[in-house]
PDB file of N, CA and C in Angstrom:
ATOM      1  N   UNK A   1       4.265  74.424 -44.392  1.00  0.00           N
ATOM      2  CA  UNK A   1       3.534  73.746 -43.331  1.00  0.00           C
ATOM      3  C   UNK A   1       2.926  72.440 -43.839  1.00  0.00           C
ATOM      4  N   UNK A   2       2.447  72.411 -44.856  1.00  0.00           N
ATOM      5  CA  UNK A   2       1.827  71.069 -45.562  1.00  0.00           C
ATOM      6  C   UNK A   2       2.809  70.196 -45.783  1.00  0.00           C
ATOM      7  N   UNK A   3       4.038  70.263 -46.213  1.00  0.00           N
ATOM      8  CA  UNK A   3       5.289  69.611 -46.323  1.00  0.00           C
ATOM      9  C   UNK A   3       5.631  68.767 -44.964  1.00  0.00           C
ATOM     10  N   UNK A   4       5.325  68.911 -43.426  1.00  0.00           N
ATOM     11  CA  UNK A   4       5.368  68.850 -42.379  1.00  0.00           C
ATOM     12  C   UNK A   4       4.117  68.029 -41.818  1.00  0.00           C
ATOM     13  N   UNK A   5       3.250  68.029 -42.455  1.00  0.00           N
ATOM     14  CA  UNK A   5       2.420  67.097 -42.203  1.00  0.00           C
ATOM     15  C   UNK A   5       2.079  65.929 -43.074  1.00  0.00           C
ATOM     16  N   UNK A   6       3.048  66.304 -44.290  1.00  0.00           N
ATOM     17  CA  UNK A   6       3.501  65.232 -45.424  1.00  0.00           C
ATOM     18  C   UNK A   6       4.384  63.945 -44.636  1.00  0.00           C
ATOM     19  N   UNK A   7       4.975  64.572 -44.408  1.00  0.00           N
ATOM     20  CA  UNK A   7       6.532  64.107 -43.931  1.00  0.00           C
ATOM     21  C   UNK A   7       6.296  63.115 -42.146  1.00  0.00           C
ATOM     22  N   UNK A   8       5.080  63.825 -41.529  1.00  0.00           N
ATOM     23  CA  UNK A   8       4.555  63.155 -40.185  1.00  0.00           C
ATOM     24  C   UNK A   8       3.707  61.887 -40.707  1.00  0.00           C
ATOM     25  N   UNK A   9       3.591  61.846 -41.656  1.00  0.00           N
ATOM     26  CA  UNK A   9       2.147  60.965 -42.538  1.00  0.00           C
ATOM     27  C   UNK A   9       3.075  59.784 -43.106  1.00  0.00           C
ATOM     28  N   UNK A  10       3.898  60.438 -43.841  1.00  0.00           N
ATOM     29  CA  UNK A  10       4.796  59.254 -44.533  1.00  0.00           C
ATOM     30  C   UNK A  10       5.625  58.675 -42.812  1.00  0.00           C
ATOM     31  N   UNK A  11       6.085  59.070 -42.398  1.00  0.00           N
ATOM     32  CA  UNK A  11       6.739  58.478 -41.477  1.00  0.00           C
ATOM     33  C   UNK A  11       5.823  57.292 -40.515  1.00  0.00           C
ATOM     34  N   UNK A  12       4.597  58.097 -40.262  1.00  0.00           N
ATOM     35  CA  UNK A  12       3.617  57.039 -39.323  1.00  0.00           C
ATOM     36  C   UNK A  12       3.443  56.274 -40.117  1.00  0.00           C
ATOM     37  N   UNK A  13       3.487  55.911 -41.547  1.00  0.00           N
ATOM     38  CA  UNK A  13       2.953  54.733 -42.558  1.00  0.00           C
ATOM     39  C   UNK A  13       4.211  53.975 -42.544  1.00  0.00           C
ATOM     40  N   UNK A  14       5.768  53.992 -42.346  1.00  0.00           N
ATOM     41  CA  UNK A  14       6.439  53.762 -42.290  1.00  0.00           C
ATOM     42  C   UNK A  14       7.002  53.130 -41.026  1.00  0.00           C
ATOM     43  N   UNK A  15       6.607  53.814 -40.327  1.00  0.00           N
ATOM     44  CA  UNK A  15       6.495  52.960 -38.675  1.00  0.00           C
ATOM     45  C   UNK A  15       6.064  51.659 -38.483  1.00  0.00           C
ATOM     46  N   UNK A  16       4.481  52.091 -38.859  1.00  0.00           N
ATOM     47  CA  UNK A  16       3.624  50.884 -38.475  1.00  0.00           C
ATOM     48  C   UNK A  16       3.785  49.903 -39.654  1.00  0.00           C
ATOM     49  N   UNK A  17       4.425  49.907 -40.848  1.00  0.00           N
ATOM     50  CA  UNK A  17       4.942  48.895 -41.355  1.00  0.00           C
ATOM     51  C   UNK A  17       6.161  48.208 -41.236  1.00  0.00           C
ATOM     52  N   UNK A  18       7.282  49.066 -40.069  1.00  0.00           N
ATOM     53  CA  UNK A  18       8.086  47.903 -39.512  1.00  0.00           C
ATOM     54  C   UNK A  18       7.606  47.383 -38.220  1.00  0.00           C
ATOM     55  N   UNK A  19       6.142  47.714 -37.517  1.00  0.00           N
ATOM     56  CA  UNK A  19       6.201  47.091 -36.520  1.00  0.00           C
ATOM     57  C   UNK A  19       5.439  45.807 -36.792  1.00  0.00           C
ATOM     58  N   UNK A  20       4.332  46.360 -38.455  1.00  0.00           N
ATOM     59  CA  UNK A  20       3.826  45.279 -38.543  1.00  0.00           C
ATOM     60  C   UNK A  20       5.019  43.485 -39.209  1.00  0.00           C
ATOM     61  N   UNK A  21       5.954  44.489 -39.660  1.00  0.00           N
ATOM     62  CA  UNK A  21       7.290  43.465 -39.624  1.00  0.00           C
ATOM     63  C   UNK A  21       7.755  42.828 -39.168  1.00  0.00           C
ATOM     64  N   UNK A  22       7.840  43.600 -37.749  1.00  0.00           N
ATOM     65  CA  UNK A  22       8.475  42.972 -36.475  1.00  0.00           C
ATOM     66  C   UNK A  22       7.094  42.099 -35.878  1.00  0.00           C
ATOM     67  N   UNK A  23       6.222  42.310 -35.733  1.00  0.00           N
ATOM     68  CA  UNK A  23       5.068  41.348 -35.449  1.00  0.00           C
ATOM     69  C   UNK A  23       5.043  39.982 -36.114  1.00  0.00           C
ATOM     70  N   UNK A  24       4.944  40.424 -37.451  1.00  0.00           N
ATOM     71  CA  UNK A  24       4.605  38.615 -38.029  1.00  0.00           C
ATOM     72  C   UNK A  24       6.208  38.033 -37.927  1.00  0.00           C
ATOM     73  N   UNK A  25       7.588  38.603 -38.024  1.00  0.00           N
ATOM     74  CA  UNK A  25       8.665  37.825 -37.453  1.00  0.00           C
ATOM     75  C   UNK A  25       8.513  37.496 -36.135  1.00  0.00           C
ATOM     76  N   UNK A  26       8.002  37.732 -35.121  1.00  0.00           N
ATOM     77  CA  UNK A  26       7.731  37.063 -33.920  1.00  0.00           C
ATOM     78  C   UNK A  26       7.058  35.917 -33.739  1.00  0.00           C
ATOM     79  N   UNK A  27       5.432  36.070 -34.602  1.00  0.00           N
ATOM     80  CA  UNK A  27       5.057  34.802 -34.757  1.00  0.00           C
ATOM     81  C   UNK A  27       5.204  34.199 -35.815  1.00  0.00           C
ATOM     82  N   UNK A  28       6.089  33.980 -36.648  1.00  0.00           N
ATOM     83  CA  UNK A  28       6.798  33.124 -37.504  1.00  0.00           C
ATOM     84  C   UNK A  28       7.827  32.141 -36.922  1.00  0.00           C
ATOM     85  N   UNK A  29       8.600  32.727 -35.555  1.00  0.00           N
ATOM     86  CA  UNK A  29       9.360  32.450 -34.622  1.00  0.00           C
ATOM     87  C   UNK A  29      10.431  32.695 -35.112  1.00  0.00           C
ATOM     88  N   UNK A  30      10.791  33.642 -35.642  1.00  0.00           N
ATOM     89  CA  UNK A  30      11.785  34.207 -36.632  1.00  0.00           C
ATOM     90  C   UNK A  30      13.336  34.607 -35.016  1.00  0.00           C
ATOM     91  N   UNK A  31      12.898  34.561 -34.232  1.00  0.00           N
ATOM     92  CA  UNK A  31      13.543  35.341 -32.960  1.00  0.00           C
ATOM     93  C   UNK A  31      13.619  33.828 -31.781  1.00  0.00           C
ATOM     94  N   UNK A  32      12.933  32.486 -32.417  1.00  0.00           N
ATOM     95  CA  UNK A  32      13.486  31.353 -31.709  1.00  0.00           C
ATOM     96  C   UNK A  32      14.118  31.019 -31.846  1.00  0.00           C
ATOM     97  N   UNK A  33      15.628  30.756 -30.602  1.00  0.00           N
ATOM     98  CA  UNK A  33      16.798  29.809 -30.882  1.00  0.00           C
ATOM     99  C   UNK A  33      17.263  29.261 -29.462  1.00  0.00           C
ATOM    100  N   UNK A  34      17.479  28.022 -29.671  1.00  0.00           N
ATOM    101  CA  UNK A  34      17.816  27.617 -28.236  1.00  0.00           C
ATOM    102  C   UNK A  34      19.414  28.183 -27.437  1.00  0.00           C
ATOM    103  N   UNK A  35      19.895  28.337 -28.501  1.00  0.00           N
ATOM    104  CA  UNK A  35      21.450  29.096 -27.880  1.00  0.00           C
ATOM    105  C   UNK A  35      21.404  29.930 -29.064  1.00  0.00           C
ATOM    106  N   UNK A  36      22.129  31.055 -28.731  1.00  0.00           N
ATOM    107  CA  UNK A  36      23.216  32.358 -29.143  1.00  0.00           C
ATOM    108  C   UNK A  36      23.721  31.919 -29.982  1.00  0.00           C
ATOM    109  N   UNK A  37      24.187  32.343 -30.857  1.00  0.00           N
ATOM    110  CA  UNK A  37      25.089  32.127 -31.704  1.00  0.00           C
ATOM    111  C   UNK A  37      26.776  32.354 -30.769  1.00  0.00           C
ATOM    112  N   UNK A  38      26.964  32.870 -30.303  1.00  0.00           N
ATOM    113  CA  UNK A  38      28.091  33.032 -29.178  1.00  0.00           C
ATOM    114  C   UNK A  38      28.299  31.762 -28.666  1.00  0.00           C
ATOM    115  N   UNK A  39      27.227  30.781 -27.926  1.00  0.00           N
ATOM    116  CA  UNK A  39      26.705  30.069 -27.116  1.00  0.00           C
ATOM    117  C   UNK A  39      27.151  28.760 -28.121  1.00  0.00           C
ATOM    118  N   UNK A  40      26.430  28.694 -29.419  1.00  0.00           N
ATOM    119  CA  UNK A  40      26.084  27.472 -30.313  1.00  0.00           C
ATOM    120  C   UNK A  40      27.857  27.246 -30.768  1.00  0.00           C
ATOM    121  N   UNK A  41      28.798  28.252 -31.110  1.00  0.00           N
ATOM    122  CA  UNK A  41      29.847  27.930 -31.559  1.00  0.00           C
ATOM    123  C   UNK A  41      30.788  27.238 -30.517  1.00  0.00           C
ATOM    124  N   UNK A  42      30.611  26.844 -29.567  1.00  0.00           N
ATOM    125  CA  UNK A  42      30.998  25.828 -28.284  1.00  0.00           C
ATOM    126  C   UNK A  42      30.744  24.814 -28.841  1.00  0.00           C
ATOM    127  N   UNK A  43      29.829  24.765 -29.381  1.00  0.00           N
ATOM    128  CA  UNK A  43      29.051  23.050 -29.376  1.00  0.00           C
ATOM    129  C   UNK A  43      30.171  22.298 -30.616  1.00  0.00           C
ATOM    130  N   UNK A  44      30.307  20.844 -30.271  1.00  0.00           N
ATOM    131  CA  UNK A  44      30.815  20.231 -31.851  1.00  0.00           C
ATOM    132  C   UNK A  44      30.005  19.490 -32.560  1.00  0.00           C
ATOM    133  N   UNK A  45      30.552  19.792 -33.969  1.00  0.00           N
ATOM    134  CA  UNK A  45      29.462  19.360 -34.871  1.00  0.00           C
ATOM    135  C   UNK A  45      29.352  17.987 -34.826  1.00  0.00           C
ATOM    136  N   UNK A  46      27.835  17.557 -35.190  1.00  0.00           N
ATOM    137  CA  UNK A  46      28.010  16.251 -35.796  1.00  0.00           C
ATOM    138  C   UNK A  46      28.675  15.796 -36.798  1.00  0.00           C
ATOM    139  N   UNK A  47      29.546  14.347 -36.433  1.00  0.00           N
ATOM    140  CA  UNK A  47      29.933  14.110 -37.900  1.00  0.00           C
ATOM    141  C   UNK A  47      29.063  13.100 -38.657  1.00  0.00           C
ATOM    142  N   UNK A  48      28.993  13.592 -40.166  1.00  0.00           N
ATOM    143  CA  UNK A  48      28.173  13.094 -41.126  1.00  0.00           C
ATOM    144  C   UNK A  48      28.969  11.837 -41.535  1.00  0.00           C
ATOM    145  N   UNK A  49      28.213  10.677 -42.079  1.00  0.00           N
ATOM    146  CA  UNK A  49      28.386   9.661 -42.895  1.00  0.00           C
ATOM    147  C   UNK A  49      29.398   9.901 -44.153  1.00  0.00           C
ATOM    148  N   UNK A  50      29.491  11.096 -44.731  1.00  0.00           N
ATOM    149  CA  UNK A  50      30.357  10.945 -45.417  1.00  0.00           C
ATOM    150  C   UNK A  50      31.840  11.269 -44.690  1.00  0.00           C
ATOM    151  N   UNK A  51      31.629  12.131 -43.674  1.00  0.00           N
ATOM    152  CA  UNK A  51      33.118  12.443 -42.954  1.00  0.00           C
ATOM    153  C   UNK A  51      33.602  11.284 -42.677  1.00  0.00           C
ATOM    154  N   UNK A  52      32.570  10.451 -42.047  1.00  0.00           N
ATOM    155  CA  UNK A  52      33.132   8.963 -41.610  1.00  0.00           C
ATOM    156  C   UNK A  52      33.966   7.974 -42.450  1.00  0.00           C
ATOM    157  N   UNK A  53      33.658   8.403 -43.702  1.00  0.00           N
ATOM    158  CA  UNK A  53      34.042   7.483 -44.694  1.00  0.00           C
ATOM    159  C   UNK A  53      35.579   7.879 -45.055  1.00  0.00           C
ATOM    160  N   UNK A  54      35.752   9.325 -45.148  1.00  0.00           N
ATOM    161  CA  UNK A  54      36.562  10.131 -45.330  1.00  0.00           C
ATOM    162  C   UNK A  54      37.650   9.664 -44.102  1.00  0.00           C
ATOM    163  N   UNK A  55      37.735   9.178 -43.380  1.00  0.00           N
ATOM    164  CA  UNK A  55      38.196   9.098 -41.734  1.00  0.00           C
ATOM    165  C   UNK A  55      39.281   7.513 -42.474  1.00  0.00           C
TER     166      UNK A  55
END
């Protein structure tokens, strides 16, 4: 029975340290992007100064 309330203890300490995870990645803005990655691979790249040269 003590094993069982070991195991409920470690888990709630384990919880609330990925939510406190998921919290400061939110306000870090870890989860801001203006497009998808789905979305962004549409777009064309800029070309750089050296491509130009290369051209």
């Amino acid at each position: 029975m003590s094993a069982l309330f070991i195991l409920i203890i470690v888990s709630l300490i384990v919880a609330v340290g990925f939510l406190s995870a998921f919290i400061w990645s939110v306000k870090n803005g870890q989860f801001d992007g203006n497009h998808s990655p789905s979305i962004r691979m549409l777009f064309d790249d800029k070309i750089s100064e050296s491509k130009k040269d290369k051209l």
